[in-house]
C-alpha atoms as a PDB file:
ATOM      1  CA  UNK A   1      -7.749  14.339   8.720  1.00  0.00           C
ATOM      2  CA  UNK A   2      -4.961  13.773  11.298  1.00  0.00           C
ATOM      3  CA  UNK A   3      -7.266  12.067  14.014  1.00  0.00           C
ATOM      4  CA  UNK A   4      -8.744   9.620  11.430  1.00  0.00           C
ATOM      5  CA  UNK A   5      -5.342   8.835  10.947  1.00  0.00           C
ATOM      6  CA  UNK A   6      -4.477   8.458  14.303  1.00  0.00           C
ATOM      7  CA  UNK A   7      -7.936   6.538  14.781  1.00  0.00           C
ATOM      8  CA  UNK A   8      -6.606   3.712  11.907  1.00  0.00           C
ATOM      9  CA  UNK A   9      -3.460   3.461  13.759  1.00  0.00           C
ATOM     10  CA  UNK A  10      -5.042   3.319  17.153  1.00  0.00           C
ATOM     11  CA  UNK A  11      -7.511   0.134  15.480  1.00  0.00           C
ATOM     12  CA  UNK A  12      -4.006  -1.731  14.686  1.00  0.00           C
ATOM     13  CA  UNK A  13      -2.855  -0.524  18.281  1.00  0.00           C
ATOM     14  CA  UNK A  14      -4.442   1.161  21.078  1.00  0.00           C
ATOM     15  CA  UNK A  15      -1.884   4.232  22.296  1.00  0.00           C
ATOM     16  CA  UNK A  16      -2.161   6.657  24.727  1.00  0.00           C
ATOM     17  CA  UNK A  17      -2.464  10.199  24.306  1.00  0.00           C
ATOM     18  CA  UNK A  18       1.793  11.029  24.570  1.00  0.00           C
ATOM     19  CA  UNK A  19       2.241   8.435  21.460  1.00  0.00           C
ATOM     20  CA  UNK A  20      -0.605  10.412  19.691  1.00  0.00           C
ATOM     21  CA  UNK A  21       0.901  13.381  20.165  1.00  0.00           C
ATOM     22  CA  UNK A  22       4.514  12.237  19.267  1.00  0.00           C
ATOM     23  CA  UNK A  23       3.237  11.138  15.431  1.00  0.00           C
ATOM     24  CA  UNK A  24       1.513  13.926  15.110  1.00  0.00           C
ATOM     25  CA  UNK A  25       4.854  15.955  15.410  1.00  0.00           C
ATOM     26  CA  UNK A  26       6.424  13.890  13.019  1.00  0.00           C
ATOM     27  CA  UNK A  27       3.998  13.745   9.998  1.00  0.00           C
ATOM     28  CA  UNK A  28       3.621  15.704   6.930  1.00  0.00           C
ATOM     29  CA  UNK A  29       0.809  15.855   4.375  1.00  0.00           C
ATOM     30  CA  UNK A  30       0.741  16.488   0.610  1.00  0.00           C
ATOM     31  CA  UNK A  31      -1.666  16.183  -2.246  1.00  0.00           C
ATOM     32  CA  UNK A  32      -0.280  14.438  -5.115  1.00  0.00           C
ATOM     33  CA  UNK A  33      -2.042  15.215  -8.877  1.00  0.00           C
ATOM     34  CA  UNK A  34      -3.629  11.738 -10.723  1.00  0.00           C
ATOM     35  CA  UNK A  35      -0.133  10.406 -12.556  1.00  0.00           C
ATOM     36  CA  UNK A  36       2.530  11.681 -10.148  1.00  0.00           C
ATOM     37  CA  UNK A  37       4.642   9.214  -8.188  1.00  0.00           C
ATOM     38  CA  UNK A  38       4.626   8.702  -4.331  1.00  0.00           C
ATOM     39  CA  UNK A  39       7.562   6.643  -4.939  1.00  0.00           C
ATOM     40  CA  UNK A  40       9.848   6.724  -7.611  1.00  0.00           C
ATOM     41  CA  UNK A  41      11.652   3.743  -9.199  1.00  0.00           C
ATOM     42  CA  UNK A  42      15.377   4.210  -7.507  1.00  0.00           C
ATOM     43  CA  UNK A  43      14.403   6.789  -4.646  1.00  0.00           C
ATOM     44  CA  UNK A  44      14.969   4.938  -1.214  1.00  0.00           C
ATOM     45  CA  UNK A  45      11.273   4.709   0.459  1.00  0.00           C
ATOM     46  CA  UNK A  46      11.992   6.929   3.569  1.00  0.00           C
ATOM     47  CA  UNK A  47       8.164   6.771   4.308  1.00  0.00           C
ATOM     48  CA  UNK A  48       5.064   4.710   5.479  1.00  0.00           C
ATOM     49  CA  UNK A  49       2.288   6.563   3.500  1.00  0.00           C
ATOM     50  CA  UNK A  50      -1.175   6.810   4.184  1.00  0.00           C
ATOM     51  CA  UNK A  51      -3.837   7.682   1.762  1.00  0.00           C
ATOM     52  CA  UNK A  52      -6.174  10.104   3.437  1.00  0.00           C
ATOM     53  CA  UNK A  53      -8.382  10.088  -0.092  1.00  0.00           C
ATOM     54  CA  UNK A  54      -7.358   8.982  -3.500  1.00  0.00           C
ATOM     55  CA  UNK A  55      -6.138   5.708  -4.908  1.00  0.00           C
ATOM     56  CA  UNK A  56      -2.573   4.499  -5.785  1.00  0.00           C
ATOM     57  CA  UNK A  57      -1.015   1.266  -7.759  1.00  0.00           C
ATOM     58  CA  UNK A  58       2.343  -0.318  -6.549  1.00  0.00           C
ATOM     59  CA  UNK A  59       4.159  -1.892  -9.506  1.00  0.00           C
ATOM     60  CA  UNK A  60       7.750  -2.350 -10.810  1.00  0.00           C
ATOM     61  CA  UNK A  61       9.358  -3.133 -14.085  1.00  0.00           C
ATOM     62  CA  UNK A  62      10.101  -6.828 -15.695  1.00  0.00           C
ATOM     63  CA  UNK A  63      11.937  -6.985 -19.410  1.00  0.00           C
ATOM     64  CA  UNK A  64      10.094  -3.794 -19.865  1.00  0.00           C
ATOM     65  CA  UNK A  65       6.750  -4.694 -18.571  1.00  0.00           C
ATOM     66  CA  UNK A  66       4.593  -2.834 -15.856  1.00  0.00           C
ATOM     67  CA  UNK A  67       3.779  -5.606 -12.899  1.00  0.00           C
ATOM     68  CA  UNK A  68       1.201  -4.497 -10.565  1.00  0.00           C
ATOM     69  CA  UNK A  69       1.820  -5.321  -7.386  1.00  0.00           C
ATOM     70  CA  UNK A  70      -0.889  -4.249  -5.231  1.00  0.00           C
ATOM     71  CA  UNK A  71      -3.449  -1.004  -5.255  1.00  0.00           C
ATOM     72  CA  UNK A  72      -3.994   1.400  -2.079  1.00  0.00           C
ATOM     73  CA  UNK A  73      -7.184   3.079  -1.604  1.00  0.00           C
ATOM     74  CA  UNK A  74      -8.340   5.945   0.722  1.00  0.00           C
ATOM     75  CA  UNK A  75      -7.993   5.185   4.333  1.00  0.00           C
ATOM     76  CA  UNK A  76      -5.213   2.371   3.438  1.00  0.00           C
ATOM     77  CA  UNK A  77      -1.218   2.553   4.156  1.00  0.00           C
ATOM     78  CA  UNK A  78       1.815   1.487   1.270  1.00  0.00           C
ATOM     79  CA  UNK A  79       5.382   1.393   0.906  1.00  0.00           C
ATOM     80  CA  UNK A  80       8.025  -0.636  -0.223  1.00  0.00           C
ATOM     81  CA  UNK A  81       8.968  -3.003   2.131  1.00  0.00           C
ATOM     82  CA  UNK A  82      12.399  -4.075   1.578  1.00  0.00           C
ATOM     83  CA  UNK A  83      13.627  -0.129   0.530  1.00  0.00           C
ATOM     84  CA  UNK A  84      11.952   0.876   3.604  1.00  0.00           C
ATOM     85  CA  UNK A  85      13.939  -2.023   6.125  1.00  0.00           C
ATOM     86  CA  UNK A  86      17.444  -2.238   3.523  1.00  0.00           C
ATOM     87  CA  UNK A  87      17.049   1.608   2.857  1.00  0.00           C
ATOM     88  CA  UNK A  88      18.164   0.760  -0.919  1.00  0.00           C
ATOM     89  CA  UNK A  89      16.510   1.831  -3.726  1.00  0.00           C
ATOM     90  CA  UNK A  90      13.647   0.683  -4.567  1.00  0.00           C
ATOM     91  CA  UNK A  91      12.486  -1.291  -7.598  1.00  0.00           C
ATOM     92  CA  UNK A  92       8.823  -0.305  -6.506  1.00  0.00           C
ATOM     93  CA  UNK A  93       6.915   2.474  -7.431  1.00  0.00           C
ATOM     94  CA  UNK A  94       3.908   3.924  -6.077  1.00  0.00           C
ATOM     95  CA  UNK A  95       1.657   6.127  -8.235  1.00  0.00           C
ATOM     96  CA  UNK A  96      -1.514   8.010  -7.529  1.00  0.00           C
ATOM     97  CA  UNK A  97      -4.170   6.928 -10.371  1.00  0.00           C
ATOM     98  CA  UNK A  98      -6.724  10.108  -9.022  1.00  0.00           C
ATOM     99  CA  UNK A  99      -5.504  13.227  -7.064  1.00  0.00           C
ATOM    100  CA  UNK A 100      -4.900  12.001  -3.582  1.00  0.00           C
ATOM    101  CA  UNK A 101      -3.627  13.597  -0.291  1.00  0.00           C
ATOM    102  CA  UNK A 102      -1.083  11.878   1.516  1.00  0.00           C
ATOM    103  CA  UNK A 103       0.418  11.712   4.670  1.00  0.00           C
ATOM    104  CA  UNK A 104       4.120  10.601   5.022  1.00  0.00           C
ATOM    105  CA  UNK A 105       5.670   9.168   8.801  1.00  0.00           C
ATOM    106  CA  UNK A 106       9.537   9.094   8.520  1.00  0.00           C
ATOM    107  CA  UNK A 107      11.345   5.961   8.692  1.00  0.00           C
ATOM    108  CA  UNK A 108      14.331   7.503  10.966  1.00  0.00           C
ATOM    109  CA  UNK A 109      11.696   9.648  13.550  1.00  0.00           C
ATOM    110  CA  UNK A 110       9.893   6.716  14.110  1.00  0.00           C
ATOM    111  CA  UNK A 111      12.251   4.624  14.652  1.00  0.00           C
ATOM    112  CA  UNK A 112      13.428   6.962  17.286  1.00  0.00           C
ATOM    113  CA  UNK A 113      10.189   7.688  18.380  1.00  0.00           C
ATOM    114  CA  UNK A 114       9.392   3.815  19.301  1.00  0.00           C
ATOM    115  CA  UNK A 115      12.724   3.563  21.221  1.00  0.00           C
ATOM    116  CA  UNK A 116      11.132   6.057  24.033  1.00  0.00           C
ATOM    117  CA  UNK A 117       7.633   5.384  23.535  1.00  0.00           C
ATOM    118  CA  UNK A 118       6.322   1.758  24.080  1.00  0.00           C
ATOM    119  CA  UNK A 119       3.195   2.117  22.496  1.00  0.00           C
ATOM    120  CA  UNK A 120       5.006   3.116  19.069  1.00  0.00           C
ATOM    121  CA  UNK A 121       7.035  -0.030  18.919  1.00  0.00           C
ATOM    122  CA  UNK A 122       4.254  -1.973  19.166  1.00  0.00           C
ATOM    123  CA  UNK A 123       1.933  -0.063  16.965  1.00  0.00           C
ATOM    124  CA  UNK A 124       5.350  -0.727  14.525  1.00  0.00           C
ATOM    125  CA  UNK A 125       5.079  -4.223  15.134  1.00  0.00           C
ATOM    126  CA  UNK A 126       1.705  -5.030  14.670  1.00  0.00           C
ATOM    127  CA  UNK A 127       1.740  -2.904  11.317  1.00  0.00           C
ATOM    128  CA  UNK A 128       4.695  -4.832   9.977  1.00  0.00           C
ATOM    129  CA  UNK A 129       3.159  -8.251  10.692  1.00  0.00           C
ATOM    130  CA  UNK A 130      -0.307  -7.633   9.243  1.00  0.00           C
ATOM    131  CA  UNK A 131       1.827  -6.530   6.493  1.00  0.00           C
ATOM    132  CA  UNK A 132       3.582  -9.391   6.217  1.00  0.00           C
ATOM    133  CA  UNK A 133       0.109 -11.471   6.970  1.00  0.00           C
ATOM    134  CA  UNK A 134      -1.113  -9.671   3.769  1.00  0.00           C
ATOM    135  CA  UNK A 135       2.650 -10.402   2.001  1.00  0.00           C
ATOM    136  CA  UNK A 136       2.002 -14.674   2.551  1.00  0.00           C
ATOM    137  CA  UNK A 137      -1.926 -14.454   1.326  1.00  0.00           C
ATOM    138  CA  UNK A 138      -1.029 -12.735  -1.452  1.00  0.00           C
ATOM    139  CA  UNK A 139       1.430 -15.266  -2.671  1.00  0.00           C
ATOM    140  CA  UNK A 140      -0.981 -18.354  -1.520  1.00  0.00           C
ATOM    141  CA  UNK A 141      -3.330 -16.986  -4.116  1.00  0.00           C
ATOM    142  CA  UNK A 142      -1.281 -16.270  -7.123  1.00  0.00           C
ATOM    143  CA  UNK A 143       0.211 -20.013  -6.444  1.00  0.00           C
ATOM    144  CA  UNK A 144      -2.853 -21.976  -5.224  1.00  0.00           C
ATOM    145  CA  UNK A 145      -5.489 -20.155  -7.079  1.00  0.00           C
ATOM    146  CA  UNK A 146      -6.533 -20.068 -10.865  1.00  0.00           C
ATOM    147  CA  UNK A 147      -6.698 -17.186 -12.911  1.00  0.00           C
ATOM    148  CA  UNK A 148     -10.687 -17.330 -12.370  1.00  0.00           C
ATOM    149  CA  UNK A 149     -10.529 -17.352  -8.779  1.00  0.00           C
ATOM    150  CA  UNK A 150      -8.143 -14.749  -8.172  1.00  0.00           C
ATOM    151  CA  UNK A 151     -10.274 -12.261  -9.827  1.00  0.00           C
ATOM    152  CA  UNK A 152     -13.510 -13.769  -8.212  1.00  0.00           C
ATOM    153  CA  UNK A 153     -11.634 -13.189  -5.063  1.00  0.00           C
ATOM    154  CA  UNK A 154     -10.750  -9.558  -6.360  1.00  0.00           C
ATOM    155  CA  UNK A 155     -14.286  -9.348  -6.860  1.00  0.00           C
ATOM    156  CA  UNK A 156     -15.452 -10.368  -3.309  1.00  0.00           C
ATOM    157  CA  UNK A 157     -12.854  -8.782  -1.586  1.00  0.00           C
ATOM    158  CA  UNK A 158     -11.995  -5.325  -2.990  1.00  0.00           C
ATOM    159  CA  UNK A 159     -14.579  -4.589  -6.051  1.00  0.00           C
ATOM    160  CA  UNK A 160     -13.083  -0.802  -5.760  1.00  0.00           C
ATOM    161  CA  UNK A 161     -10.464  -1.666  -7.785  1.00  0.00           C
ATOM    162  CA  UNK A 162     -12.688  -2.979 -10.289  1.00  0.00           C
ATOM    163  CA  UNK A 163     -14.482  -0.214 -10.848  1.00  0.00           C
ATOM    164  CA  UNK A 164     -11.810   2.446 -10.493  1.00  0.00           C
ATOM    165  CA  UNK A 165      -8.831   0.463 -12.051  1.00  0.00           C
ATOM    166  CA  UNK A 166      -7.763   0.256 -16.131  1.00  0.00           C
ATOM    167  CA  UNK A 167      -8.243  -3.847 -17.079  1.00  0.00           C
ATOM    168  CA  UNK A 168      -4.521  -3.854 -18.438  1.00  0.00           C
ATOM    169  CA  UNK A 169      -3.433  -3.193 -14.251  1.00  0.00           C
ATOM    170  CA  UNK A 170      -5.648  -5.623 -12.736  1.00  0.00           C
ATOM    171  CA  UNK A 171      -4.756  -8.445 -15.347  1.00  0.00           C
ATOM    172  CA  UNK A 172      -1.050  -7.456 -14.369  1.00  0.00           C
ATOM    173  CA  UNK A 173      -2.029  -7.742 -10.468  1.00  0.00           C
ATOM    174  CA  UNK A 174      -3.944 -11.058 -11.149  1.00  0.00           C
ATOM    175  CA  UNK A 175      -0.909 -12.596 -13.354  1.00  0.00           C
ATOM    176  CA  UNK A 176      -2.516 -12.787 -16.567  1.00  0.00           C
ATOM    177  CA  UNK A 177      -3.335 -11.138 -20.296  1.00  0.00           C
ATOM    178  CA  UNK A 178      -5.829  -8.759 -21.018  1.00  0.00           C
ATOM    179  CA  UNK A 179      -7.233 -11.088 -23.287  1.00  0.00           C
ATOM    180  CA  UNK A 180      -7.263 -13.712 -20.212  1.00  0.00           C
ATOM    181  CA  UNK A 181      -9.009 -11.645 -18.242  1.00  0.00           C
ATOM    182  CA  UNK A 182     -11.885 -10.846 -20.873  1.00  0.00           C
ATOM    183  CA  UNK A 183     -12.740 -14.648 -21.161  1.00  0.00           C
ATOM    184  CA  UNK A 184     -13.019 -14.430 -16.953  1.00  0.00           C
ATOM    185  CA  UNK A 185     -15.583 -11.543 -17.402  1.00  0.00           C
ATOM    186  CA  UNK A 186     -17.067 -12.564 -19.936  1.00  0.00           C
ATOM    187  CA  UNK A 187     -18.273 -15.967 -18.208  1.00  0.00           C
ATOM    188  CA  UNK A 188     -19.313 -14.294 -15.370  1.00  0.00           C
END
C-alpha cells in the first residue's frame, strides 16, 4: 500500500530514496466505514489524503443544500484547499460513499519536511499546481459548457462516478436538477 503511494507521488515528482523514506515516517493510515467523514464541516483540514481504495464526495452547504464539489476515487488525493493553506475551518467536507482506507500526510511535517529535503518541495509544488490546473478546468466547464456537455464530459472522462454515484450528487456536481439531468440521459 505505502509504495503505490509513494509510486503516485514519485509520477507527479521523481524523489530519491531519503525523500521516500522521510514521508513514509510521517504518514498514517485508516479505514473509514461508507458514511463517515474524512473531513468534517468546521474541522481545519490538517491533511492531504489519499485514497488507497474506496470512493469519497467533496461538498459543502448553500441555504441548506448539499453542493458537490468534486468525487475522489481509489488511487486519487483530496482536501480542502483554502483550510489546508488559511488553516481555518473548513466549509468543505469530505465523505467516504463505500468503506475506504486512507492515508493522511500532515500539513505541519511536511512543510518541515520540504524545508530540508528538495525533492519534497517540489513534489509540493507540482501537486499544488496540477491542483490548481484541475481548480481553472473545472470552472471553464461549469461556465463555458451546457448542462449536456458537462455530463457528456463526465461521461468521457470519469464514467466511475456514474456508475458508483447517487443521480441527486452528480446533478449537484454538474449544476443542475435531478429532473435536468433525466432529460440529459434520457436523450442519450
Amino acid at each position: 500500500m505505502i509504495d503505490a503511494y509513494l509510486e503516485i507521488l514519485d509520477a507527479f515528482s521523481p524523489l530519491q530514496e531519503e525523500a521516500r523514506t522521510l514521508i513514509e515516517s510521517q504518514i498514517s493510515i485508516k479505514d473509514i466505514p461508507k458514511g463517515d467523514f474524512i473531513l468534517q464541516e468546521g474541522s481545519v483540514c490538517n491533511h492531504i489524503y489519499f485514497l488507497h481504495s474506496g470512493f469519497a464526495r467533496q461538498f459543502y452547504y448553500k441555504n441548506g443544500k448539499e453542493i458537490t464539489e468534486w468525487f475522489a476515487a481509489s488511487k486519487e488525493f483530496c482536501f480542502s484547499i483554502e483550510s489546508y493553506f488559511h488553516q481555518t475551518p473548513s466549509k468543505l467536507m469530505i465523505q467516504t460513499l463505500e468503506d475506504s482506507t486512507v492515508i493522511f500526510l500532515h500539513r505541519d511535517a511536511y512543510m518541515e519536511l520540504s524545508k530540508i529535503q528538495s525533492d519534497l518541495s517540489q513534489l509540493a509544488i507540482k501537486m499544488f499546481a496540477e491542483s490548481l490546473v484541475f481548480s481553472q478546468r473545472r470552472m471553464e466547464h461549469v461556465l463555458f459548457e451546457s448542462a449536456k456537455e458537462r455530463y457528456v464530459h463526465l461521461l468521457e472522462t470519469k464514467p466511475n462516478i456514474i456508475q458508483k454515484v447517487p443521480l441527486a450528487h452528480i446533478a449537484s456536481f454538474l449544476g443542475i436538477t435531478q429532473e435536468t439531468l433525466s432529460r440529459i440521459r434520457g436523450q442519450l
